[in-house]
N, C-alpha and C. Protein backbone atom coordinates (compact mmCIF):
# COMPACT_ATOMS: atom_id res chain seq x y z
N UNK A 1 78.70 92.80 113.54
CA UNK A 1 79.93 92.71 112.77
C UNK A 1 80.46 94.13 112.49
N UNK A 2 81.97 94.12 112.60
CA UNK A 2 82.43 95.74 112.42
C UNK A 2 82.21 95.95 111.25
N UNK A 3 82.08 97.22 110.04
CA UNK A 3 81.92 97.40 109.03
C UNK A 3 83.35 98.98 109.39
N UNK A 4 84.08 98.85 107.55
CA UNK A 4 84.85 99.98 107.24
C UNK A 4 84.45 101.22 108.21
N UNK A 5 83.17 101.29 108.13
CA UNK A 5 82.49 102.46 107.62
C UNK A 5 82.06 102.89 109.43
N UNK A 6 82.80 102.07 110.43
CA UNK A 6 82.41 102.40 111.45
C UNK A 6 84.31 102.34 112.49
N UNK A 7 85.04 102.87 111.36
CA UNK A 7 86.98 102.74 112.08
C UNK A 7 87.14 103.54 110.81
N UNK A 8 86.99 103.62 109.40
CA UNK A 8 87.23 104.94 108.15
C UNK A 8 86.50 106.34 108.32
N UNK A 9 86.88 106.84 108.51
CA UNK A 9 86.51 109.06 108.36
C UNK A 9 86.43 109.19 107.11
N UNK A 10 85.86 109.84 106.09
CA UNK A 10 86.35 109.83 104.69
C UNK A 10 87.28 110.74 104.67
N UNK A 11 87.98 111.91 106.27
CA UNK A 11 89.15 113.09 105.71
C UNK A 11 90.19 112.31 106.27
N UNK A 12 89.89 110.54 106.42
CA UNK A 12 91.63 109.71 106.32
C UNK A 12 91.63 108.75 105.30
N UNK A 13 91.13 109.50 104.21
CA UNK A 13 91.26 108.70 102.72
C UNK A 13 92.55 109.91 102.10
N UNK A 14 92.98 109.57 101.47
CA UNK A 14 94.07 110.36 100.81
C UNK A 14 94.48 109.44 99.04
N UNK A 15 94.86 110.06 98.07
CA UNK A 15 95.35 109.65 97.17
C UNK A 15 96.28 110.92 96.73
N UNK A 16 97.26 110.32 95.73
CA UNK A 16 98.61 110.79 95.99
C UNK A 16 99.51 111.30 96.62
N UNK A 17 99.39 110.93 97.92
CA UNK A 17 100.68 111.01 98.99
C UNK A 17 101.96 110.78 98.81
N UNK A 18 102.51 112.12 98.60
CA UNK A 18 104.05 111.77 98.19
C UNK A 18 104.65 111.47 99.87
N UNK A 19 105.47 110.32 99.48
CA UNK A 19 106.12 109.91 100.25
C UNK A 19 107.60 108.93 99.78
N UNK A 20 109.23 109.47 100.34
CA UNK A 20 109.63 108.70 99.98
C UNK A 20 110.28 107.64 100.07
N UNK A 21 109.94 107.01 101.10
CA UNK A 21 110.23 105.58 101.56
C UNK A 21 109.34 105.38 102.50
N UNK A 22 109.37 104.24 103.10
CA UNK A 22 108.46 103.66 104.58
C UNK A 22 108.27 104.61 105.31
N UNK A 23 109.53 105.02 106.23
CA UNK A 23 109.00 106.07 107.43
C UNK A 23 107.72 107.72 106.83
N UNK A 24 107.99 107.86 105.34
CA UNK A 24 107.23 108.68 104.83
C UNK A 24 106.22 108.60 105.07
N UNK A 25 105.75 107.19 104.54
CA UNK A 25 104.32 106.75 104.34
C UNK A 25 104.04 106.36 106.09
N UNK A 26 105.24 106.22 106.84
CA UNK A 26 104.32 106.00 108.34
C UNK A 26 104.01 107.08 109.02
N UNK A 27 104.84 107.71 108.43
CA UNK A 27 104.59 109.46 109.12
C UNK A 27 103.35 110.26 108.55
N UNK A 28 102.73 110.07 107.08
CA UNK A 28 101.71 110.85 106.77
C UNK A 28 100.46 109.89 107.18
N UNK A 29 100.32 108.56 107.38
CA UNK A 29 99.41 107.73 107.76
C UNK A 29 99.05 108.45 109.33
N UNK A 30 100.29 108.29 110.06
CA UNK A 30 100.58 108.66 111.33
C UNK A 30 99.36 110.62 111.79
N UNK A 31 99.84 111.36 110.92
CA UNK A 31 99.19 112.29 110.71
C UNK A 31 97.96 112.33 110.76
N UNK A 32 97.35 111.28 109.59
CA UNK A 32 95.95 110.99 109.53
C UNK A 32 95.08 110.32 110.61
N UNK A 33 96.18 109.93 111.72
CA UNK A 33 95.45 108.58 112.46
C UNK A 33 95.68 108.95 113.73
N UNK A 34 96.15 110.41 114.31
CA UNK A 34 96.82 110.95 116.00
C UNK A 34 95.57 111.54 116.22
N UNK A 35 95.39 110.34 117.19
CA UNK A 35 93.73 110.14 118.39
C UNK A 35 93.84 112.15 118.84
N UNK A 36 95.01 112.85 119.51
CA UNK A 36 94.42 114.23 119.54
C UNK A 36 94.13 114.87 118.60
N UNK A 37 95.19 114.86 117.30
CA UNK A 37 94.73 115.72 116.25
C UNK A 37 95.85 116.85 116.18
N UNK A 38 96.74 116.41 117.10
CA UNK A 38 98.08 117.12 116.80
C UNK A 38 99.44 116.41 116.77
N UNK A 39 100.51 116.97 116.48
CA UNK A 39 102.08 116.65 116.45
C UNK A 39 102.37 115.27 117.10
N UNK A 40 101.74 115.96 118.64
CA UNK A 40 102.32 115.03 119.71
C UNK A 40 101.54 113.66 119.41
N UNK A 41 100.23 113.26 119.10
CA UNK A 41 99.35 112.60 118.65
C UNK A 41 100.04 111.85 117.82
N UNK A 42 100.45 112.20 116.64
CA UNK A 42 100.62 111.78 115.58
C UNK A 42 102.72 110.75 115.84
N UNK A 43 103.09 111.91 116.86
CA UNK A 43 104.35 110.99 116.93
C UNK A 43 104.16 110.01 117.46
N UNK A 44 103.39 109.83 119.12
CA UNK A 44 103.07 108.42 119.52
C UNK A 44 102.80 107.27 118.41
N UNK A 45 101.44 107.44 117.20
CA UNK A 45 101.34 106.71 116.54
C UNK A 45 102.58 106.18 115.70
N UNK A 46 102.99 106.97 114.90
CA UNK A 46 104.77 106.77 114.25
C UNK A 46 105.07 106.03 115.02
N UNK A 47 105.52 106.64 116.50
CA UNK A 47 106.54 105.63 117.13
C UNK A 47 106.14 104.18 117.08
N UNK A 48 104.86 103.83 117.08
CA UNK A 48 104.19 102.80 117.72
C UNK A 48 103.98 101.88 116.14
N UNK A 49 103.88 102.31 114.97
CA UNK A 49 104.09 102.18 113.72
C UNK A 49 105.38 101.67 113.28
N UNK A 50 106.16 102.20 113.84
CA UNK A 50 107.88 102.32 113.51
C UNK A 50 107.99 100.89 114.95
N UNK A 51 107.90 100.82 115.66
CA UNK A 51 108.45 99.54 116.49
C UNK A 51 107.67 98.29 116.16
N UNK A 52 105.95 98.22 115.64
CA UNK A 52 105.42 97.19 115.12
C UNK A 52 106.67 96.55 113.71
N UNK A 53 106.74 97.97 112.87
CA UNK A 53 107.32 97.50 111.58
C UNK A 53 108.94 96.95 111.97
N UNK A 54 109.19 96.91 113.25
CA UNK A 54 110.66 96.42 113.50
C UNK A 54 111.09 94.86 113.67
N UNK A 55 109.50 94.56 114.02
CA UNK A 55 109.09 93.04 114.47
C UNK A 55 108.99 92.30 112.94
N UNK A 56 107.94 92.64 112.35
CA UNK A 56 108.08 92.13 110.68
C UNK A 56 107.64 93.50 109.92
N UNK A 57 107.85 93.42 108.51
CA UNK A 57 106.99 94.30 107.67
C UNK A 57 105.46 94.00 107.94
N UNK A 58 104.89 95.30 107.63
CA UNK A 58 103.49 95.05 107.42
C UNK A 58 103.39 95.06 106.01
N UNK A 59 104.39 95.37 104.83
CA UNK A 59 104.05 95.01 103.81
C UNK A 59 103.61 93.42 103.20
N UNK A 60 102.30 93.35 102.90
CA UNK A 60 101.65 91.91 102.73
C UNK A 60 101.94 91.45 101.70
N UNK A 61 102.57 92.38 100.14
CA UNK A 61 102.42 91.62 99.27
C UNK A 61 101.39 92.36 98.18
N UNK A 62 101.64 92.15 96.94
CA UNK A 62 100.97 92.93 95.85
C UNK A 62 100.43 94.28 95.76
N UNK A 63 101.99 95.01 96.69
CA UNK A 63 101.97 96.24 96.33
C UNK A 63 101.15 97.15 97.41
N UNK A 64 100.89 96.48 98.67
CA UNK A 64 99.89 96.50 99.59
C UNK A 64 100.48 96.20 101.25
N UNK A 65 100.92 97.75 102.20
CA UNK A 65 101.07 97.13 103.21
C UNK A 65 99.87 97.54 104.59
N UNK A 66 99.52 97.14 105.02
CA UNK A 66 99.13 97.57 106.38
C UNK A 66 99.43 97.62 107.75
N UNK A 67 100.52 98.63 107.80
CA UNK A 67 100.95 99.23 109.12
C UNK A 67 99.61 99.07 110.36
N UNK A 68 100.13 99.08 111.53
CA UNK A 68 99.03 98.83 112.67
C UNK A 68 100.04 98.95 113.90
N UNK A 69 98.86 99.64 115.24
CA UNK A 69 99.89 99.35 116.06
C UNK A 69 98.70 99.75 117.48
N UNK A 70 98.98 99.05 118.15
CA UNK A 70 97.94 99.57 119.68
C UNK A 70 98.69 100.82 120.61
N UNK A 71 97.57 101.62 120.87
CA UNK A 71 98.11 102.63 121.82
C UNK A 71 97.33 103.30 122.68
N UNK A 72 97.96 103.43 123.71
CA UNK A 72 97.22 103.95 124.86
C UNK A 72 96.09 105.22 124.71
N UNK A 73 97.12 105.74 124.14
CA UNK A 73 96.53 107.75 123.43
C UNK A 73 94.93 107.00 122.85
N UNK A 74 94.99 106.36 121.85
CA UNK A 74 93.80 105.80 120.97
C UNK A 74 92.23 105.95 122.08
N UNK A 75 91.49 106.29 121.46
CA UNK A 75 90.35 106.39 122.30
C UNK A 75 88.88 105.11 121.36
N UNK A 76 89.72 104.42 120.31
CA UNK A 76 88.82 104.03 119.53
C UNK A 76 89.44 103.61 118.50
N UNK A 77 89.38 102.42 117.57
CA UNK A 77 89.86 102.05 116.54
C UNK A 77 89.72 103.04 115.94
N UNK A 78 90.57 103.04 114.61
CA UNK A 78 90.48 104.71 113.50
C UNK A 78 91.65 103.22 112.17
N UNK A 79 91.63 103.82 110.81
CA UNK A 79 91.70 103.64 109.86
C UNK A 79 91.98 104.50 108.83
N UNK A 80 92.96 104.52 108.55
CA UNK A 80 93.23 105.47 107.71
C UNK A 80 93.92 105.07 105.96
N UNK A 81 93.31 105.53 104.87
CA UNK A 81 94.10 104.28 103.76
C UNK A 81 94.50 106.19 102.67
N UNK A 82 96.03 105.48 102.35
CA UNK A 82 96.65 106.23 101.91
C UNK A 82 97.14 105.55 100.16
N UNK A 83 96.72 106.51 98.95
CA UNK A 83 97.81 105.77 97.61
C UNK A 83 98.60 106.60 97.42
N UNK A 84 99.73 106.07 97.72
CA UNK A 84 100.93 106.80 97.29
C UNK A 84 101.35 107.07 96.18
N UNK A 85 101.95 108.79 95.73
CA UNK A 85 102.08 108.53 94.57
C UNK A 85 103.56 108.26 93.67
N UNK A 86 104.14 107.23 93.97
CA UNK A 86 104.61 106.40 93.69
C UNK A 86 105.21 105.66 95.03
N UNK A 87 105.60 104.40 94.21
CA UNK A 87 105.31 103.14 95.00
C UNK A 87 106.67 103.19 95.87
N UNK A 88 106.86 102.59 97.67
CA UNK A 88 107.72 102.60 98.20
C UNK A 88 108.31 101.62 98.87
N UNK A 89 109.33 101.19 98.82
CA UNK A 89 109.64 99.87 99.60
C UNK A 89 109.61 99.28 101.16
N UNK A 90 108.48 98.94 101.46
CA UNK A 90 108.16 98.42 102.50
C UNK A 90 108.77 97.33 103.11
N UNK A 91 109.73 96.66 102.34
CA UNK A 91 109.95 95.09 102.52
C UNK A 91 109.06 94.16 102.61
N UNK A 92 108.39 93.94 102.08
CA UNK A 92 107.82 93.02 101.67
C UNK A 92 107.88 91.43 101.21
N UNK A 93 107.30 90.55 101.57
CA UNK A 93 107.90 89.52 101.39
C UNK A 93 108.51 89.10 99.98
N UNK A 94 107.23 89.30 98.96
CA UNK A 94 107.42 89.30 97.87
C UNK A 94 108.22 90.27 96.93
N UNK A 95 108.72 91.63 97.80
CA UNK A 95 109.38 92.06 97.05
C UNK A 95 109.15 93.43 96.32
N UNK A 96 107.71 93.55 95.76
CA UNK A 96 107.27 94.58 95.47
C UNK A 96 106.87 95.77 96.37
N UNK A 97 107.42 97.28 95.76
CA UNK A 97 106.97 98.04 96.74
C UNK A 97 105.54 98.20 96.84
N UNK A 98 105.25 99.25 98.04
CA UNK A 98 103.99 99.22 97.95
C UNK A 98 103.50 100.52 97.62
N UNK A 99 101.94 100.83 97.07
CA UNK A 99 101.89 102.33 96.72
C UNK A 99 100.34 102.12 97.62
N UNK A 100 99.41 101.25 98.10
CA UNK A 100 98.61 101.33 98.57
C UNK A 100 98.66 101.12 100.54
N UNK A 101 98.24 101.92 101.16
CA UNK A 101 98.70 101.48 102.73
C UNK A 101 97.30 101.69 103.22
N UNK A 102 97.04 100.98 104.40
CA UNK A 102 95.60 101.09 104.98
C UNK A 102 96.26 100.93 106.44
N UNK A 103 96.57 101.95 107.02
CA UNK A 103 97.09 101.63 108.49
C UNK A 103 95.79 101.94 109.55
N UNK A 104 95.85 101.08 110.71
CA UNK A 104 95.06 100.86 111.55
C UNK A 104 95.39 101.35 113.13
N UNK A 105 94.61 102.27 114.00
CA UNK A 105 95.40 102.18 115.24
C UNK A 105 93.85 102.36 115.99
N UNK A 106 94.60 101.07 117.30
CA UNK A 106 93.45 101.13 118.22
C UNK A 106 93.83 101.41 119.80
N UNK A 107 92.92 101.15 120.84
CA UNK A 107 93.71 101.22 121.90
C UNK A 107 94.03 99.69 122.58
N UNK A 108 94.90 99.80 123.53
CA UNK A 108 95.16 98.46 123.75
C UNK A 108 94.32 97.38 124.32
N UNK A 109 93.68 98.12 124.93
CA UNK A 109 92.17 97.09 125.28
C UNK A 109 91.30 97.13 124.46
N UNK A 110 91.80 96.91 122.85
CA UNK A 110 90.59 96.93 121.95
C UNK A 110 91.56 96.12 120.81
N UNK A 111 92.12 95.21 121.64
CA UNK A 111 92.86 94.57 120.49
C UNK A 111 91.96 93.29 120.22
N UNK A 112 91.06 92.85 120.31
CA UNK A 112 90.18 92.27 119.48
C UNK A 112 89.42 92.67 118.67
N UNK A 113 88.74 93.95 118.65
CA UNK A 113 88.35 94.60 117.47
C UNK A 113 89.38 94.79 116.48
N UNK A 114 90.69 95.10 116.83
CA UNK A 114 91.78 95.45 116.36
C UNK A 114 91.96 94.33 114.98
N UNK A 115 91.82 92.96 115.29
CA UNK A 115 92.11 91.89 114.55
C UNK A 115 91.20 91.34 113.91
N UNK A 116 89.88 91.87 114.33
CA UNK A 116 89.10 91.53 113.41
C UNK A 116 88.87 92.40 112.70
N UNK A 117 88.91 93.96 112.04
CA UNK A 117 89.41 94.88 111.60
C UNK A 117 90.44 94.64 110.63
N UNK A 118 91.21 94.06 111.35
CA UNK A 118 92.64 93.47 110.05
C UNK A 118 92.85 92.35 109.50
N UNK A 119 91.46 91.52 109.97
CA UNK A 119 91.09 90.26 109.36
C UNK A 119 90.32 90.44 108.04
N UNK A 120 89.14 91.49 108.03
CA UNK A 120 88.48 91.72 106.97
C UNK A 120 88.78 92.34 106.19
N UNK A 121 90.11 93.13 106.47
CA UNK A 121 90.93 93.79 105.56
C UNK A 121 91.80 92.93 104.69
N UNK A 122 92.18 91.97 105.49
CA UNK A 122 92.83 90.98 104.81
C UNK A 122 91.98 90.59 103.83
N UNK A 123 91.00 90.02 103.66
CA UNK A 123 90.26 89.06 103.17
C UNK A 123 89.76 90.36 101.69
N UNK A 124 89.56 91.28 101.78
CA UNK A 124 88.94 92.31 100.93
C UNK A 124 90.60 91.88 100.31
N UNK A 125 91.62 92.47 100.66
CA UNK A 125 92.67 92.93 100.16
C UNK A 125 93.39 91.97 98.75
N UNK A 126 92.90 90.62 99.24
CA UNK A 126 93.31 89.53 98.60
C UNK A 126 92.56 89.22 97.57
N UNK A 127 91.34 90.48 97.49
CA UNK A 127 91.00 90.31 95.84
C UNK A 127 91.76 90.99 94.69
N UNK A 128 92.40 90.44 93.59
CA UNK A 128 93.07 91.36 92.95
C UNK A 128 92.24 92.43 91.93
N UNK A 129 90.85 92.28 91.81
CA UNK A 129 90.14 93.01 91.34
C UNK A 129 90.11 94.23 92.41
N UNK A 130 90.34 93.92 93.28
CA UNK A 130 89.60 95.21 94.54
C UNK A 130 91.08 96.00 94.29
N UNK A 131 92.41 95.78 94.41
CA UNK A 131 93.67 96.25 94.43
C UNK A 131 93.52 96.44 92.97
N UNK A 132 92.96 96.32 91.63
CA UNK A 132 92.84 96.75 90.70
C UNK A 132 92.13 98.43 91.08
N UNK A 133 91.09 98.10 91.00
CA UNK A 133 89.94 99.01 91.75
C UNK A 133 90.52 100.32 92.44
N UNK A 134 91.14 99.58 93.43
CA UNK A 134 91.79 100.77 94.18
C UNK A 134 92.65 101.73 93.82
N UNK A 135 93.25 101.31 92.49
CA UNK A 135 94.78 101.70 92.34
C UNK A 135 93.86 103.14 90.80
N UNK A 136 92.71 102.91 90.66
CA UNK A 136 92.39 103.38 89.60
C UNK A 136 90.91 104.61 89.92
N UNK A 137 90.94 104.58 91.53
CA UNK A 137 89.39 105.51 91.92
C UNK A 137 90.27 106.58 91.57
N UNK A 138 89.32 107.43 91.24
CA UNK A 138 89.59 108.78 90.61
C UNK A 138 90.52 109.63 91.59
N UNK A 139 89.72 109.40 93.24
CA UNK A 139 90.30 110.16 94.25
C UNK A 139 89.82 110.06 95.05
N UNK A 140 90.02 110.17 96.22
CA UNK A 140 90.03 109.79 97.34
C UNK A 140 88.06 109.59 98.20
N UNK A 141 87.56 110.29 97.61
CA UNK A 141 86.15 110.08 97.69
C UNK A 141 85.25 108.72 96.79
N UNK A 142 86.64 108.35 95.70
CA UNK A 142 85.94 107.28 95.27
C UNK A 142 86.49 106.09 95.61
N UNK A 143 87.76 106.27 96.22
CA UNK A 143 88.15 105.17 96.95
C UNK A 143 87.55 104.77 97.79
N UNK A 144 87.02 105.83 98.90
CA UNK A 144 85.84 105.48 100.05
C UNK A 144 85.20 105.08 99.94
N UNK A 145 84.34 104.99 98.71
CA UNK A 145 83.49 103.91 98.39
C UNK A 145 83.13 103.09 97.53
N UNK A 146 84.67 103.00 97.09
CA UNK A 146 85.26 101.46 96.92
C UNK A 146 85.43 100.51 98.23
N UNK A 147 85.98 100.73 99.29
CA UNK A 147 86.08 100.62 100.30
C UNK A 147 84.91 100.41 101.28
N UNK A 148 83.95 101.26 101.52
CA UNK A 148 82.99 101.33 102.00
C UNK A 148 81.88 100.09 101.12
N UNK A 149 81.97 100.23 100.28
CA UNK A 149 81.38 99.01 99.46
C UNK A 149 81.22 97.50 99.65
N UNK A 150 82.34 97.59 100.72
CA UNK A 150 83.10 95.81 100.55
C UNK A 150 82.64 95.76 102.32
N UNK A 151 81.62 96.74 102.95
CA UNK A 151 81.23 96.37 104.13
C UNK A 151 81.94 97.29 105.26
């Protein structure tokens, strides 16, 4: 079974990421998550971030979205979770922005890890104690294992 702790780095944990709207928060996620580790890296992901989010929001709901997107560049699922410091409008179904993001990028022949990855994210996410939790780790090392905690 995949665990966090084998697609999370703890230097793609971040807390207070100013960002101020969506493309913000896809662009500093984007940063955290470019398979080379540079510019060019990081725009593929955006781009690939920015055309998923054209199809629906990845905002899920209670303040919580998870951007995702498959790409060639990717050499390996990666995970990256960002709290923003203050909350941004994702569109969301429900409405609320979001200040918590956990974006995901894999390669395209790894889109079954990919979904089960964003299945167990789901399932963590939908505790409102854990989105309590999250919204209150000190910083970004204690988010990790908040996170890391839940498998």
């Amino acid at each position: 079974m995949m665990r966090f702790a084998d697609v999370l780095e703890p230097g793609r944990i971040r807390v207070g990421v100013e960002a101020r709207d969506k493309a913000g928060a896809l662009r500093a996620a984007s940063e955290l998550l470019s398979p080379s580790g540079d510019a060019a890296g990081a725009a593929a992901v955006e781009m690939a971030m920015g055309a998923r989010e054209t199809l629906s929001s990845t905002g899920v709901g209670n303040g919580v979205a998870i951007p995702h997107a498959l790409i060639d560049e990717a050499g390996s699922l990666s995970m990256a979770v960002l709290r923003l410091g203050s909350p941004v409008d994702f569109g969301a179904s429900d409405g609320r922005p979001v200040d918590l993001v956990f974006a995901i990028v894999g390669p395209r022949d790894g889109a079954g890890e990919h979904l089960r990855i964003l299945s167990k994210l789901i399932r963590v996410l939908h505790d409102p104690a854990f989105r309590v939790a999250a919204r209150e780790a000190a910083d970004g090392r204690a988010l990790g294992e908040l996170i890391m905690g839940k498998g």
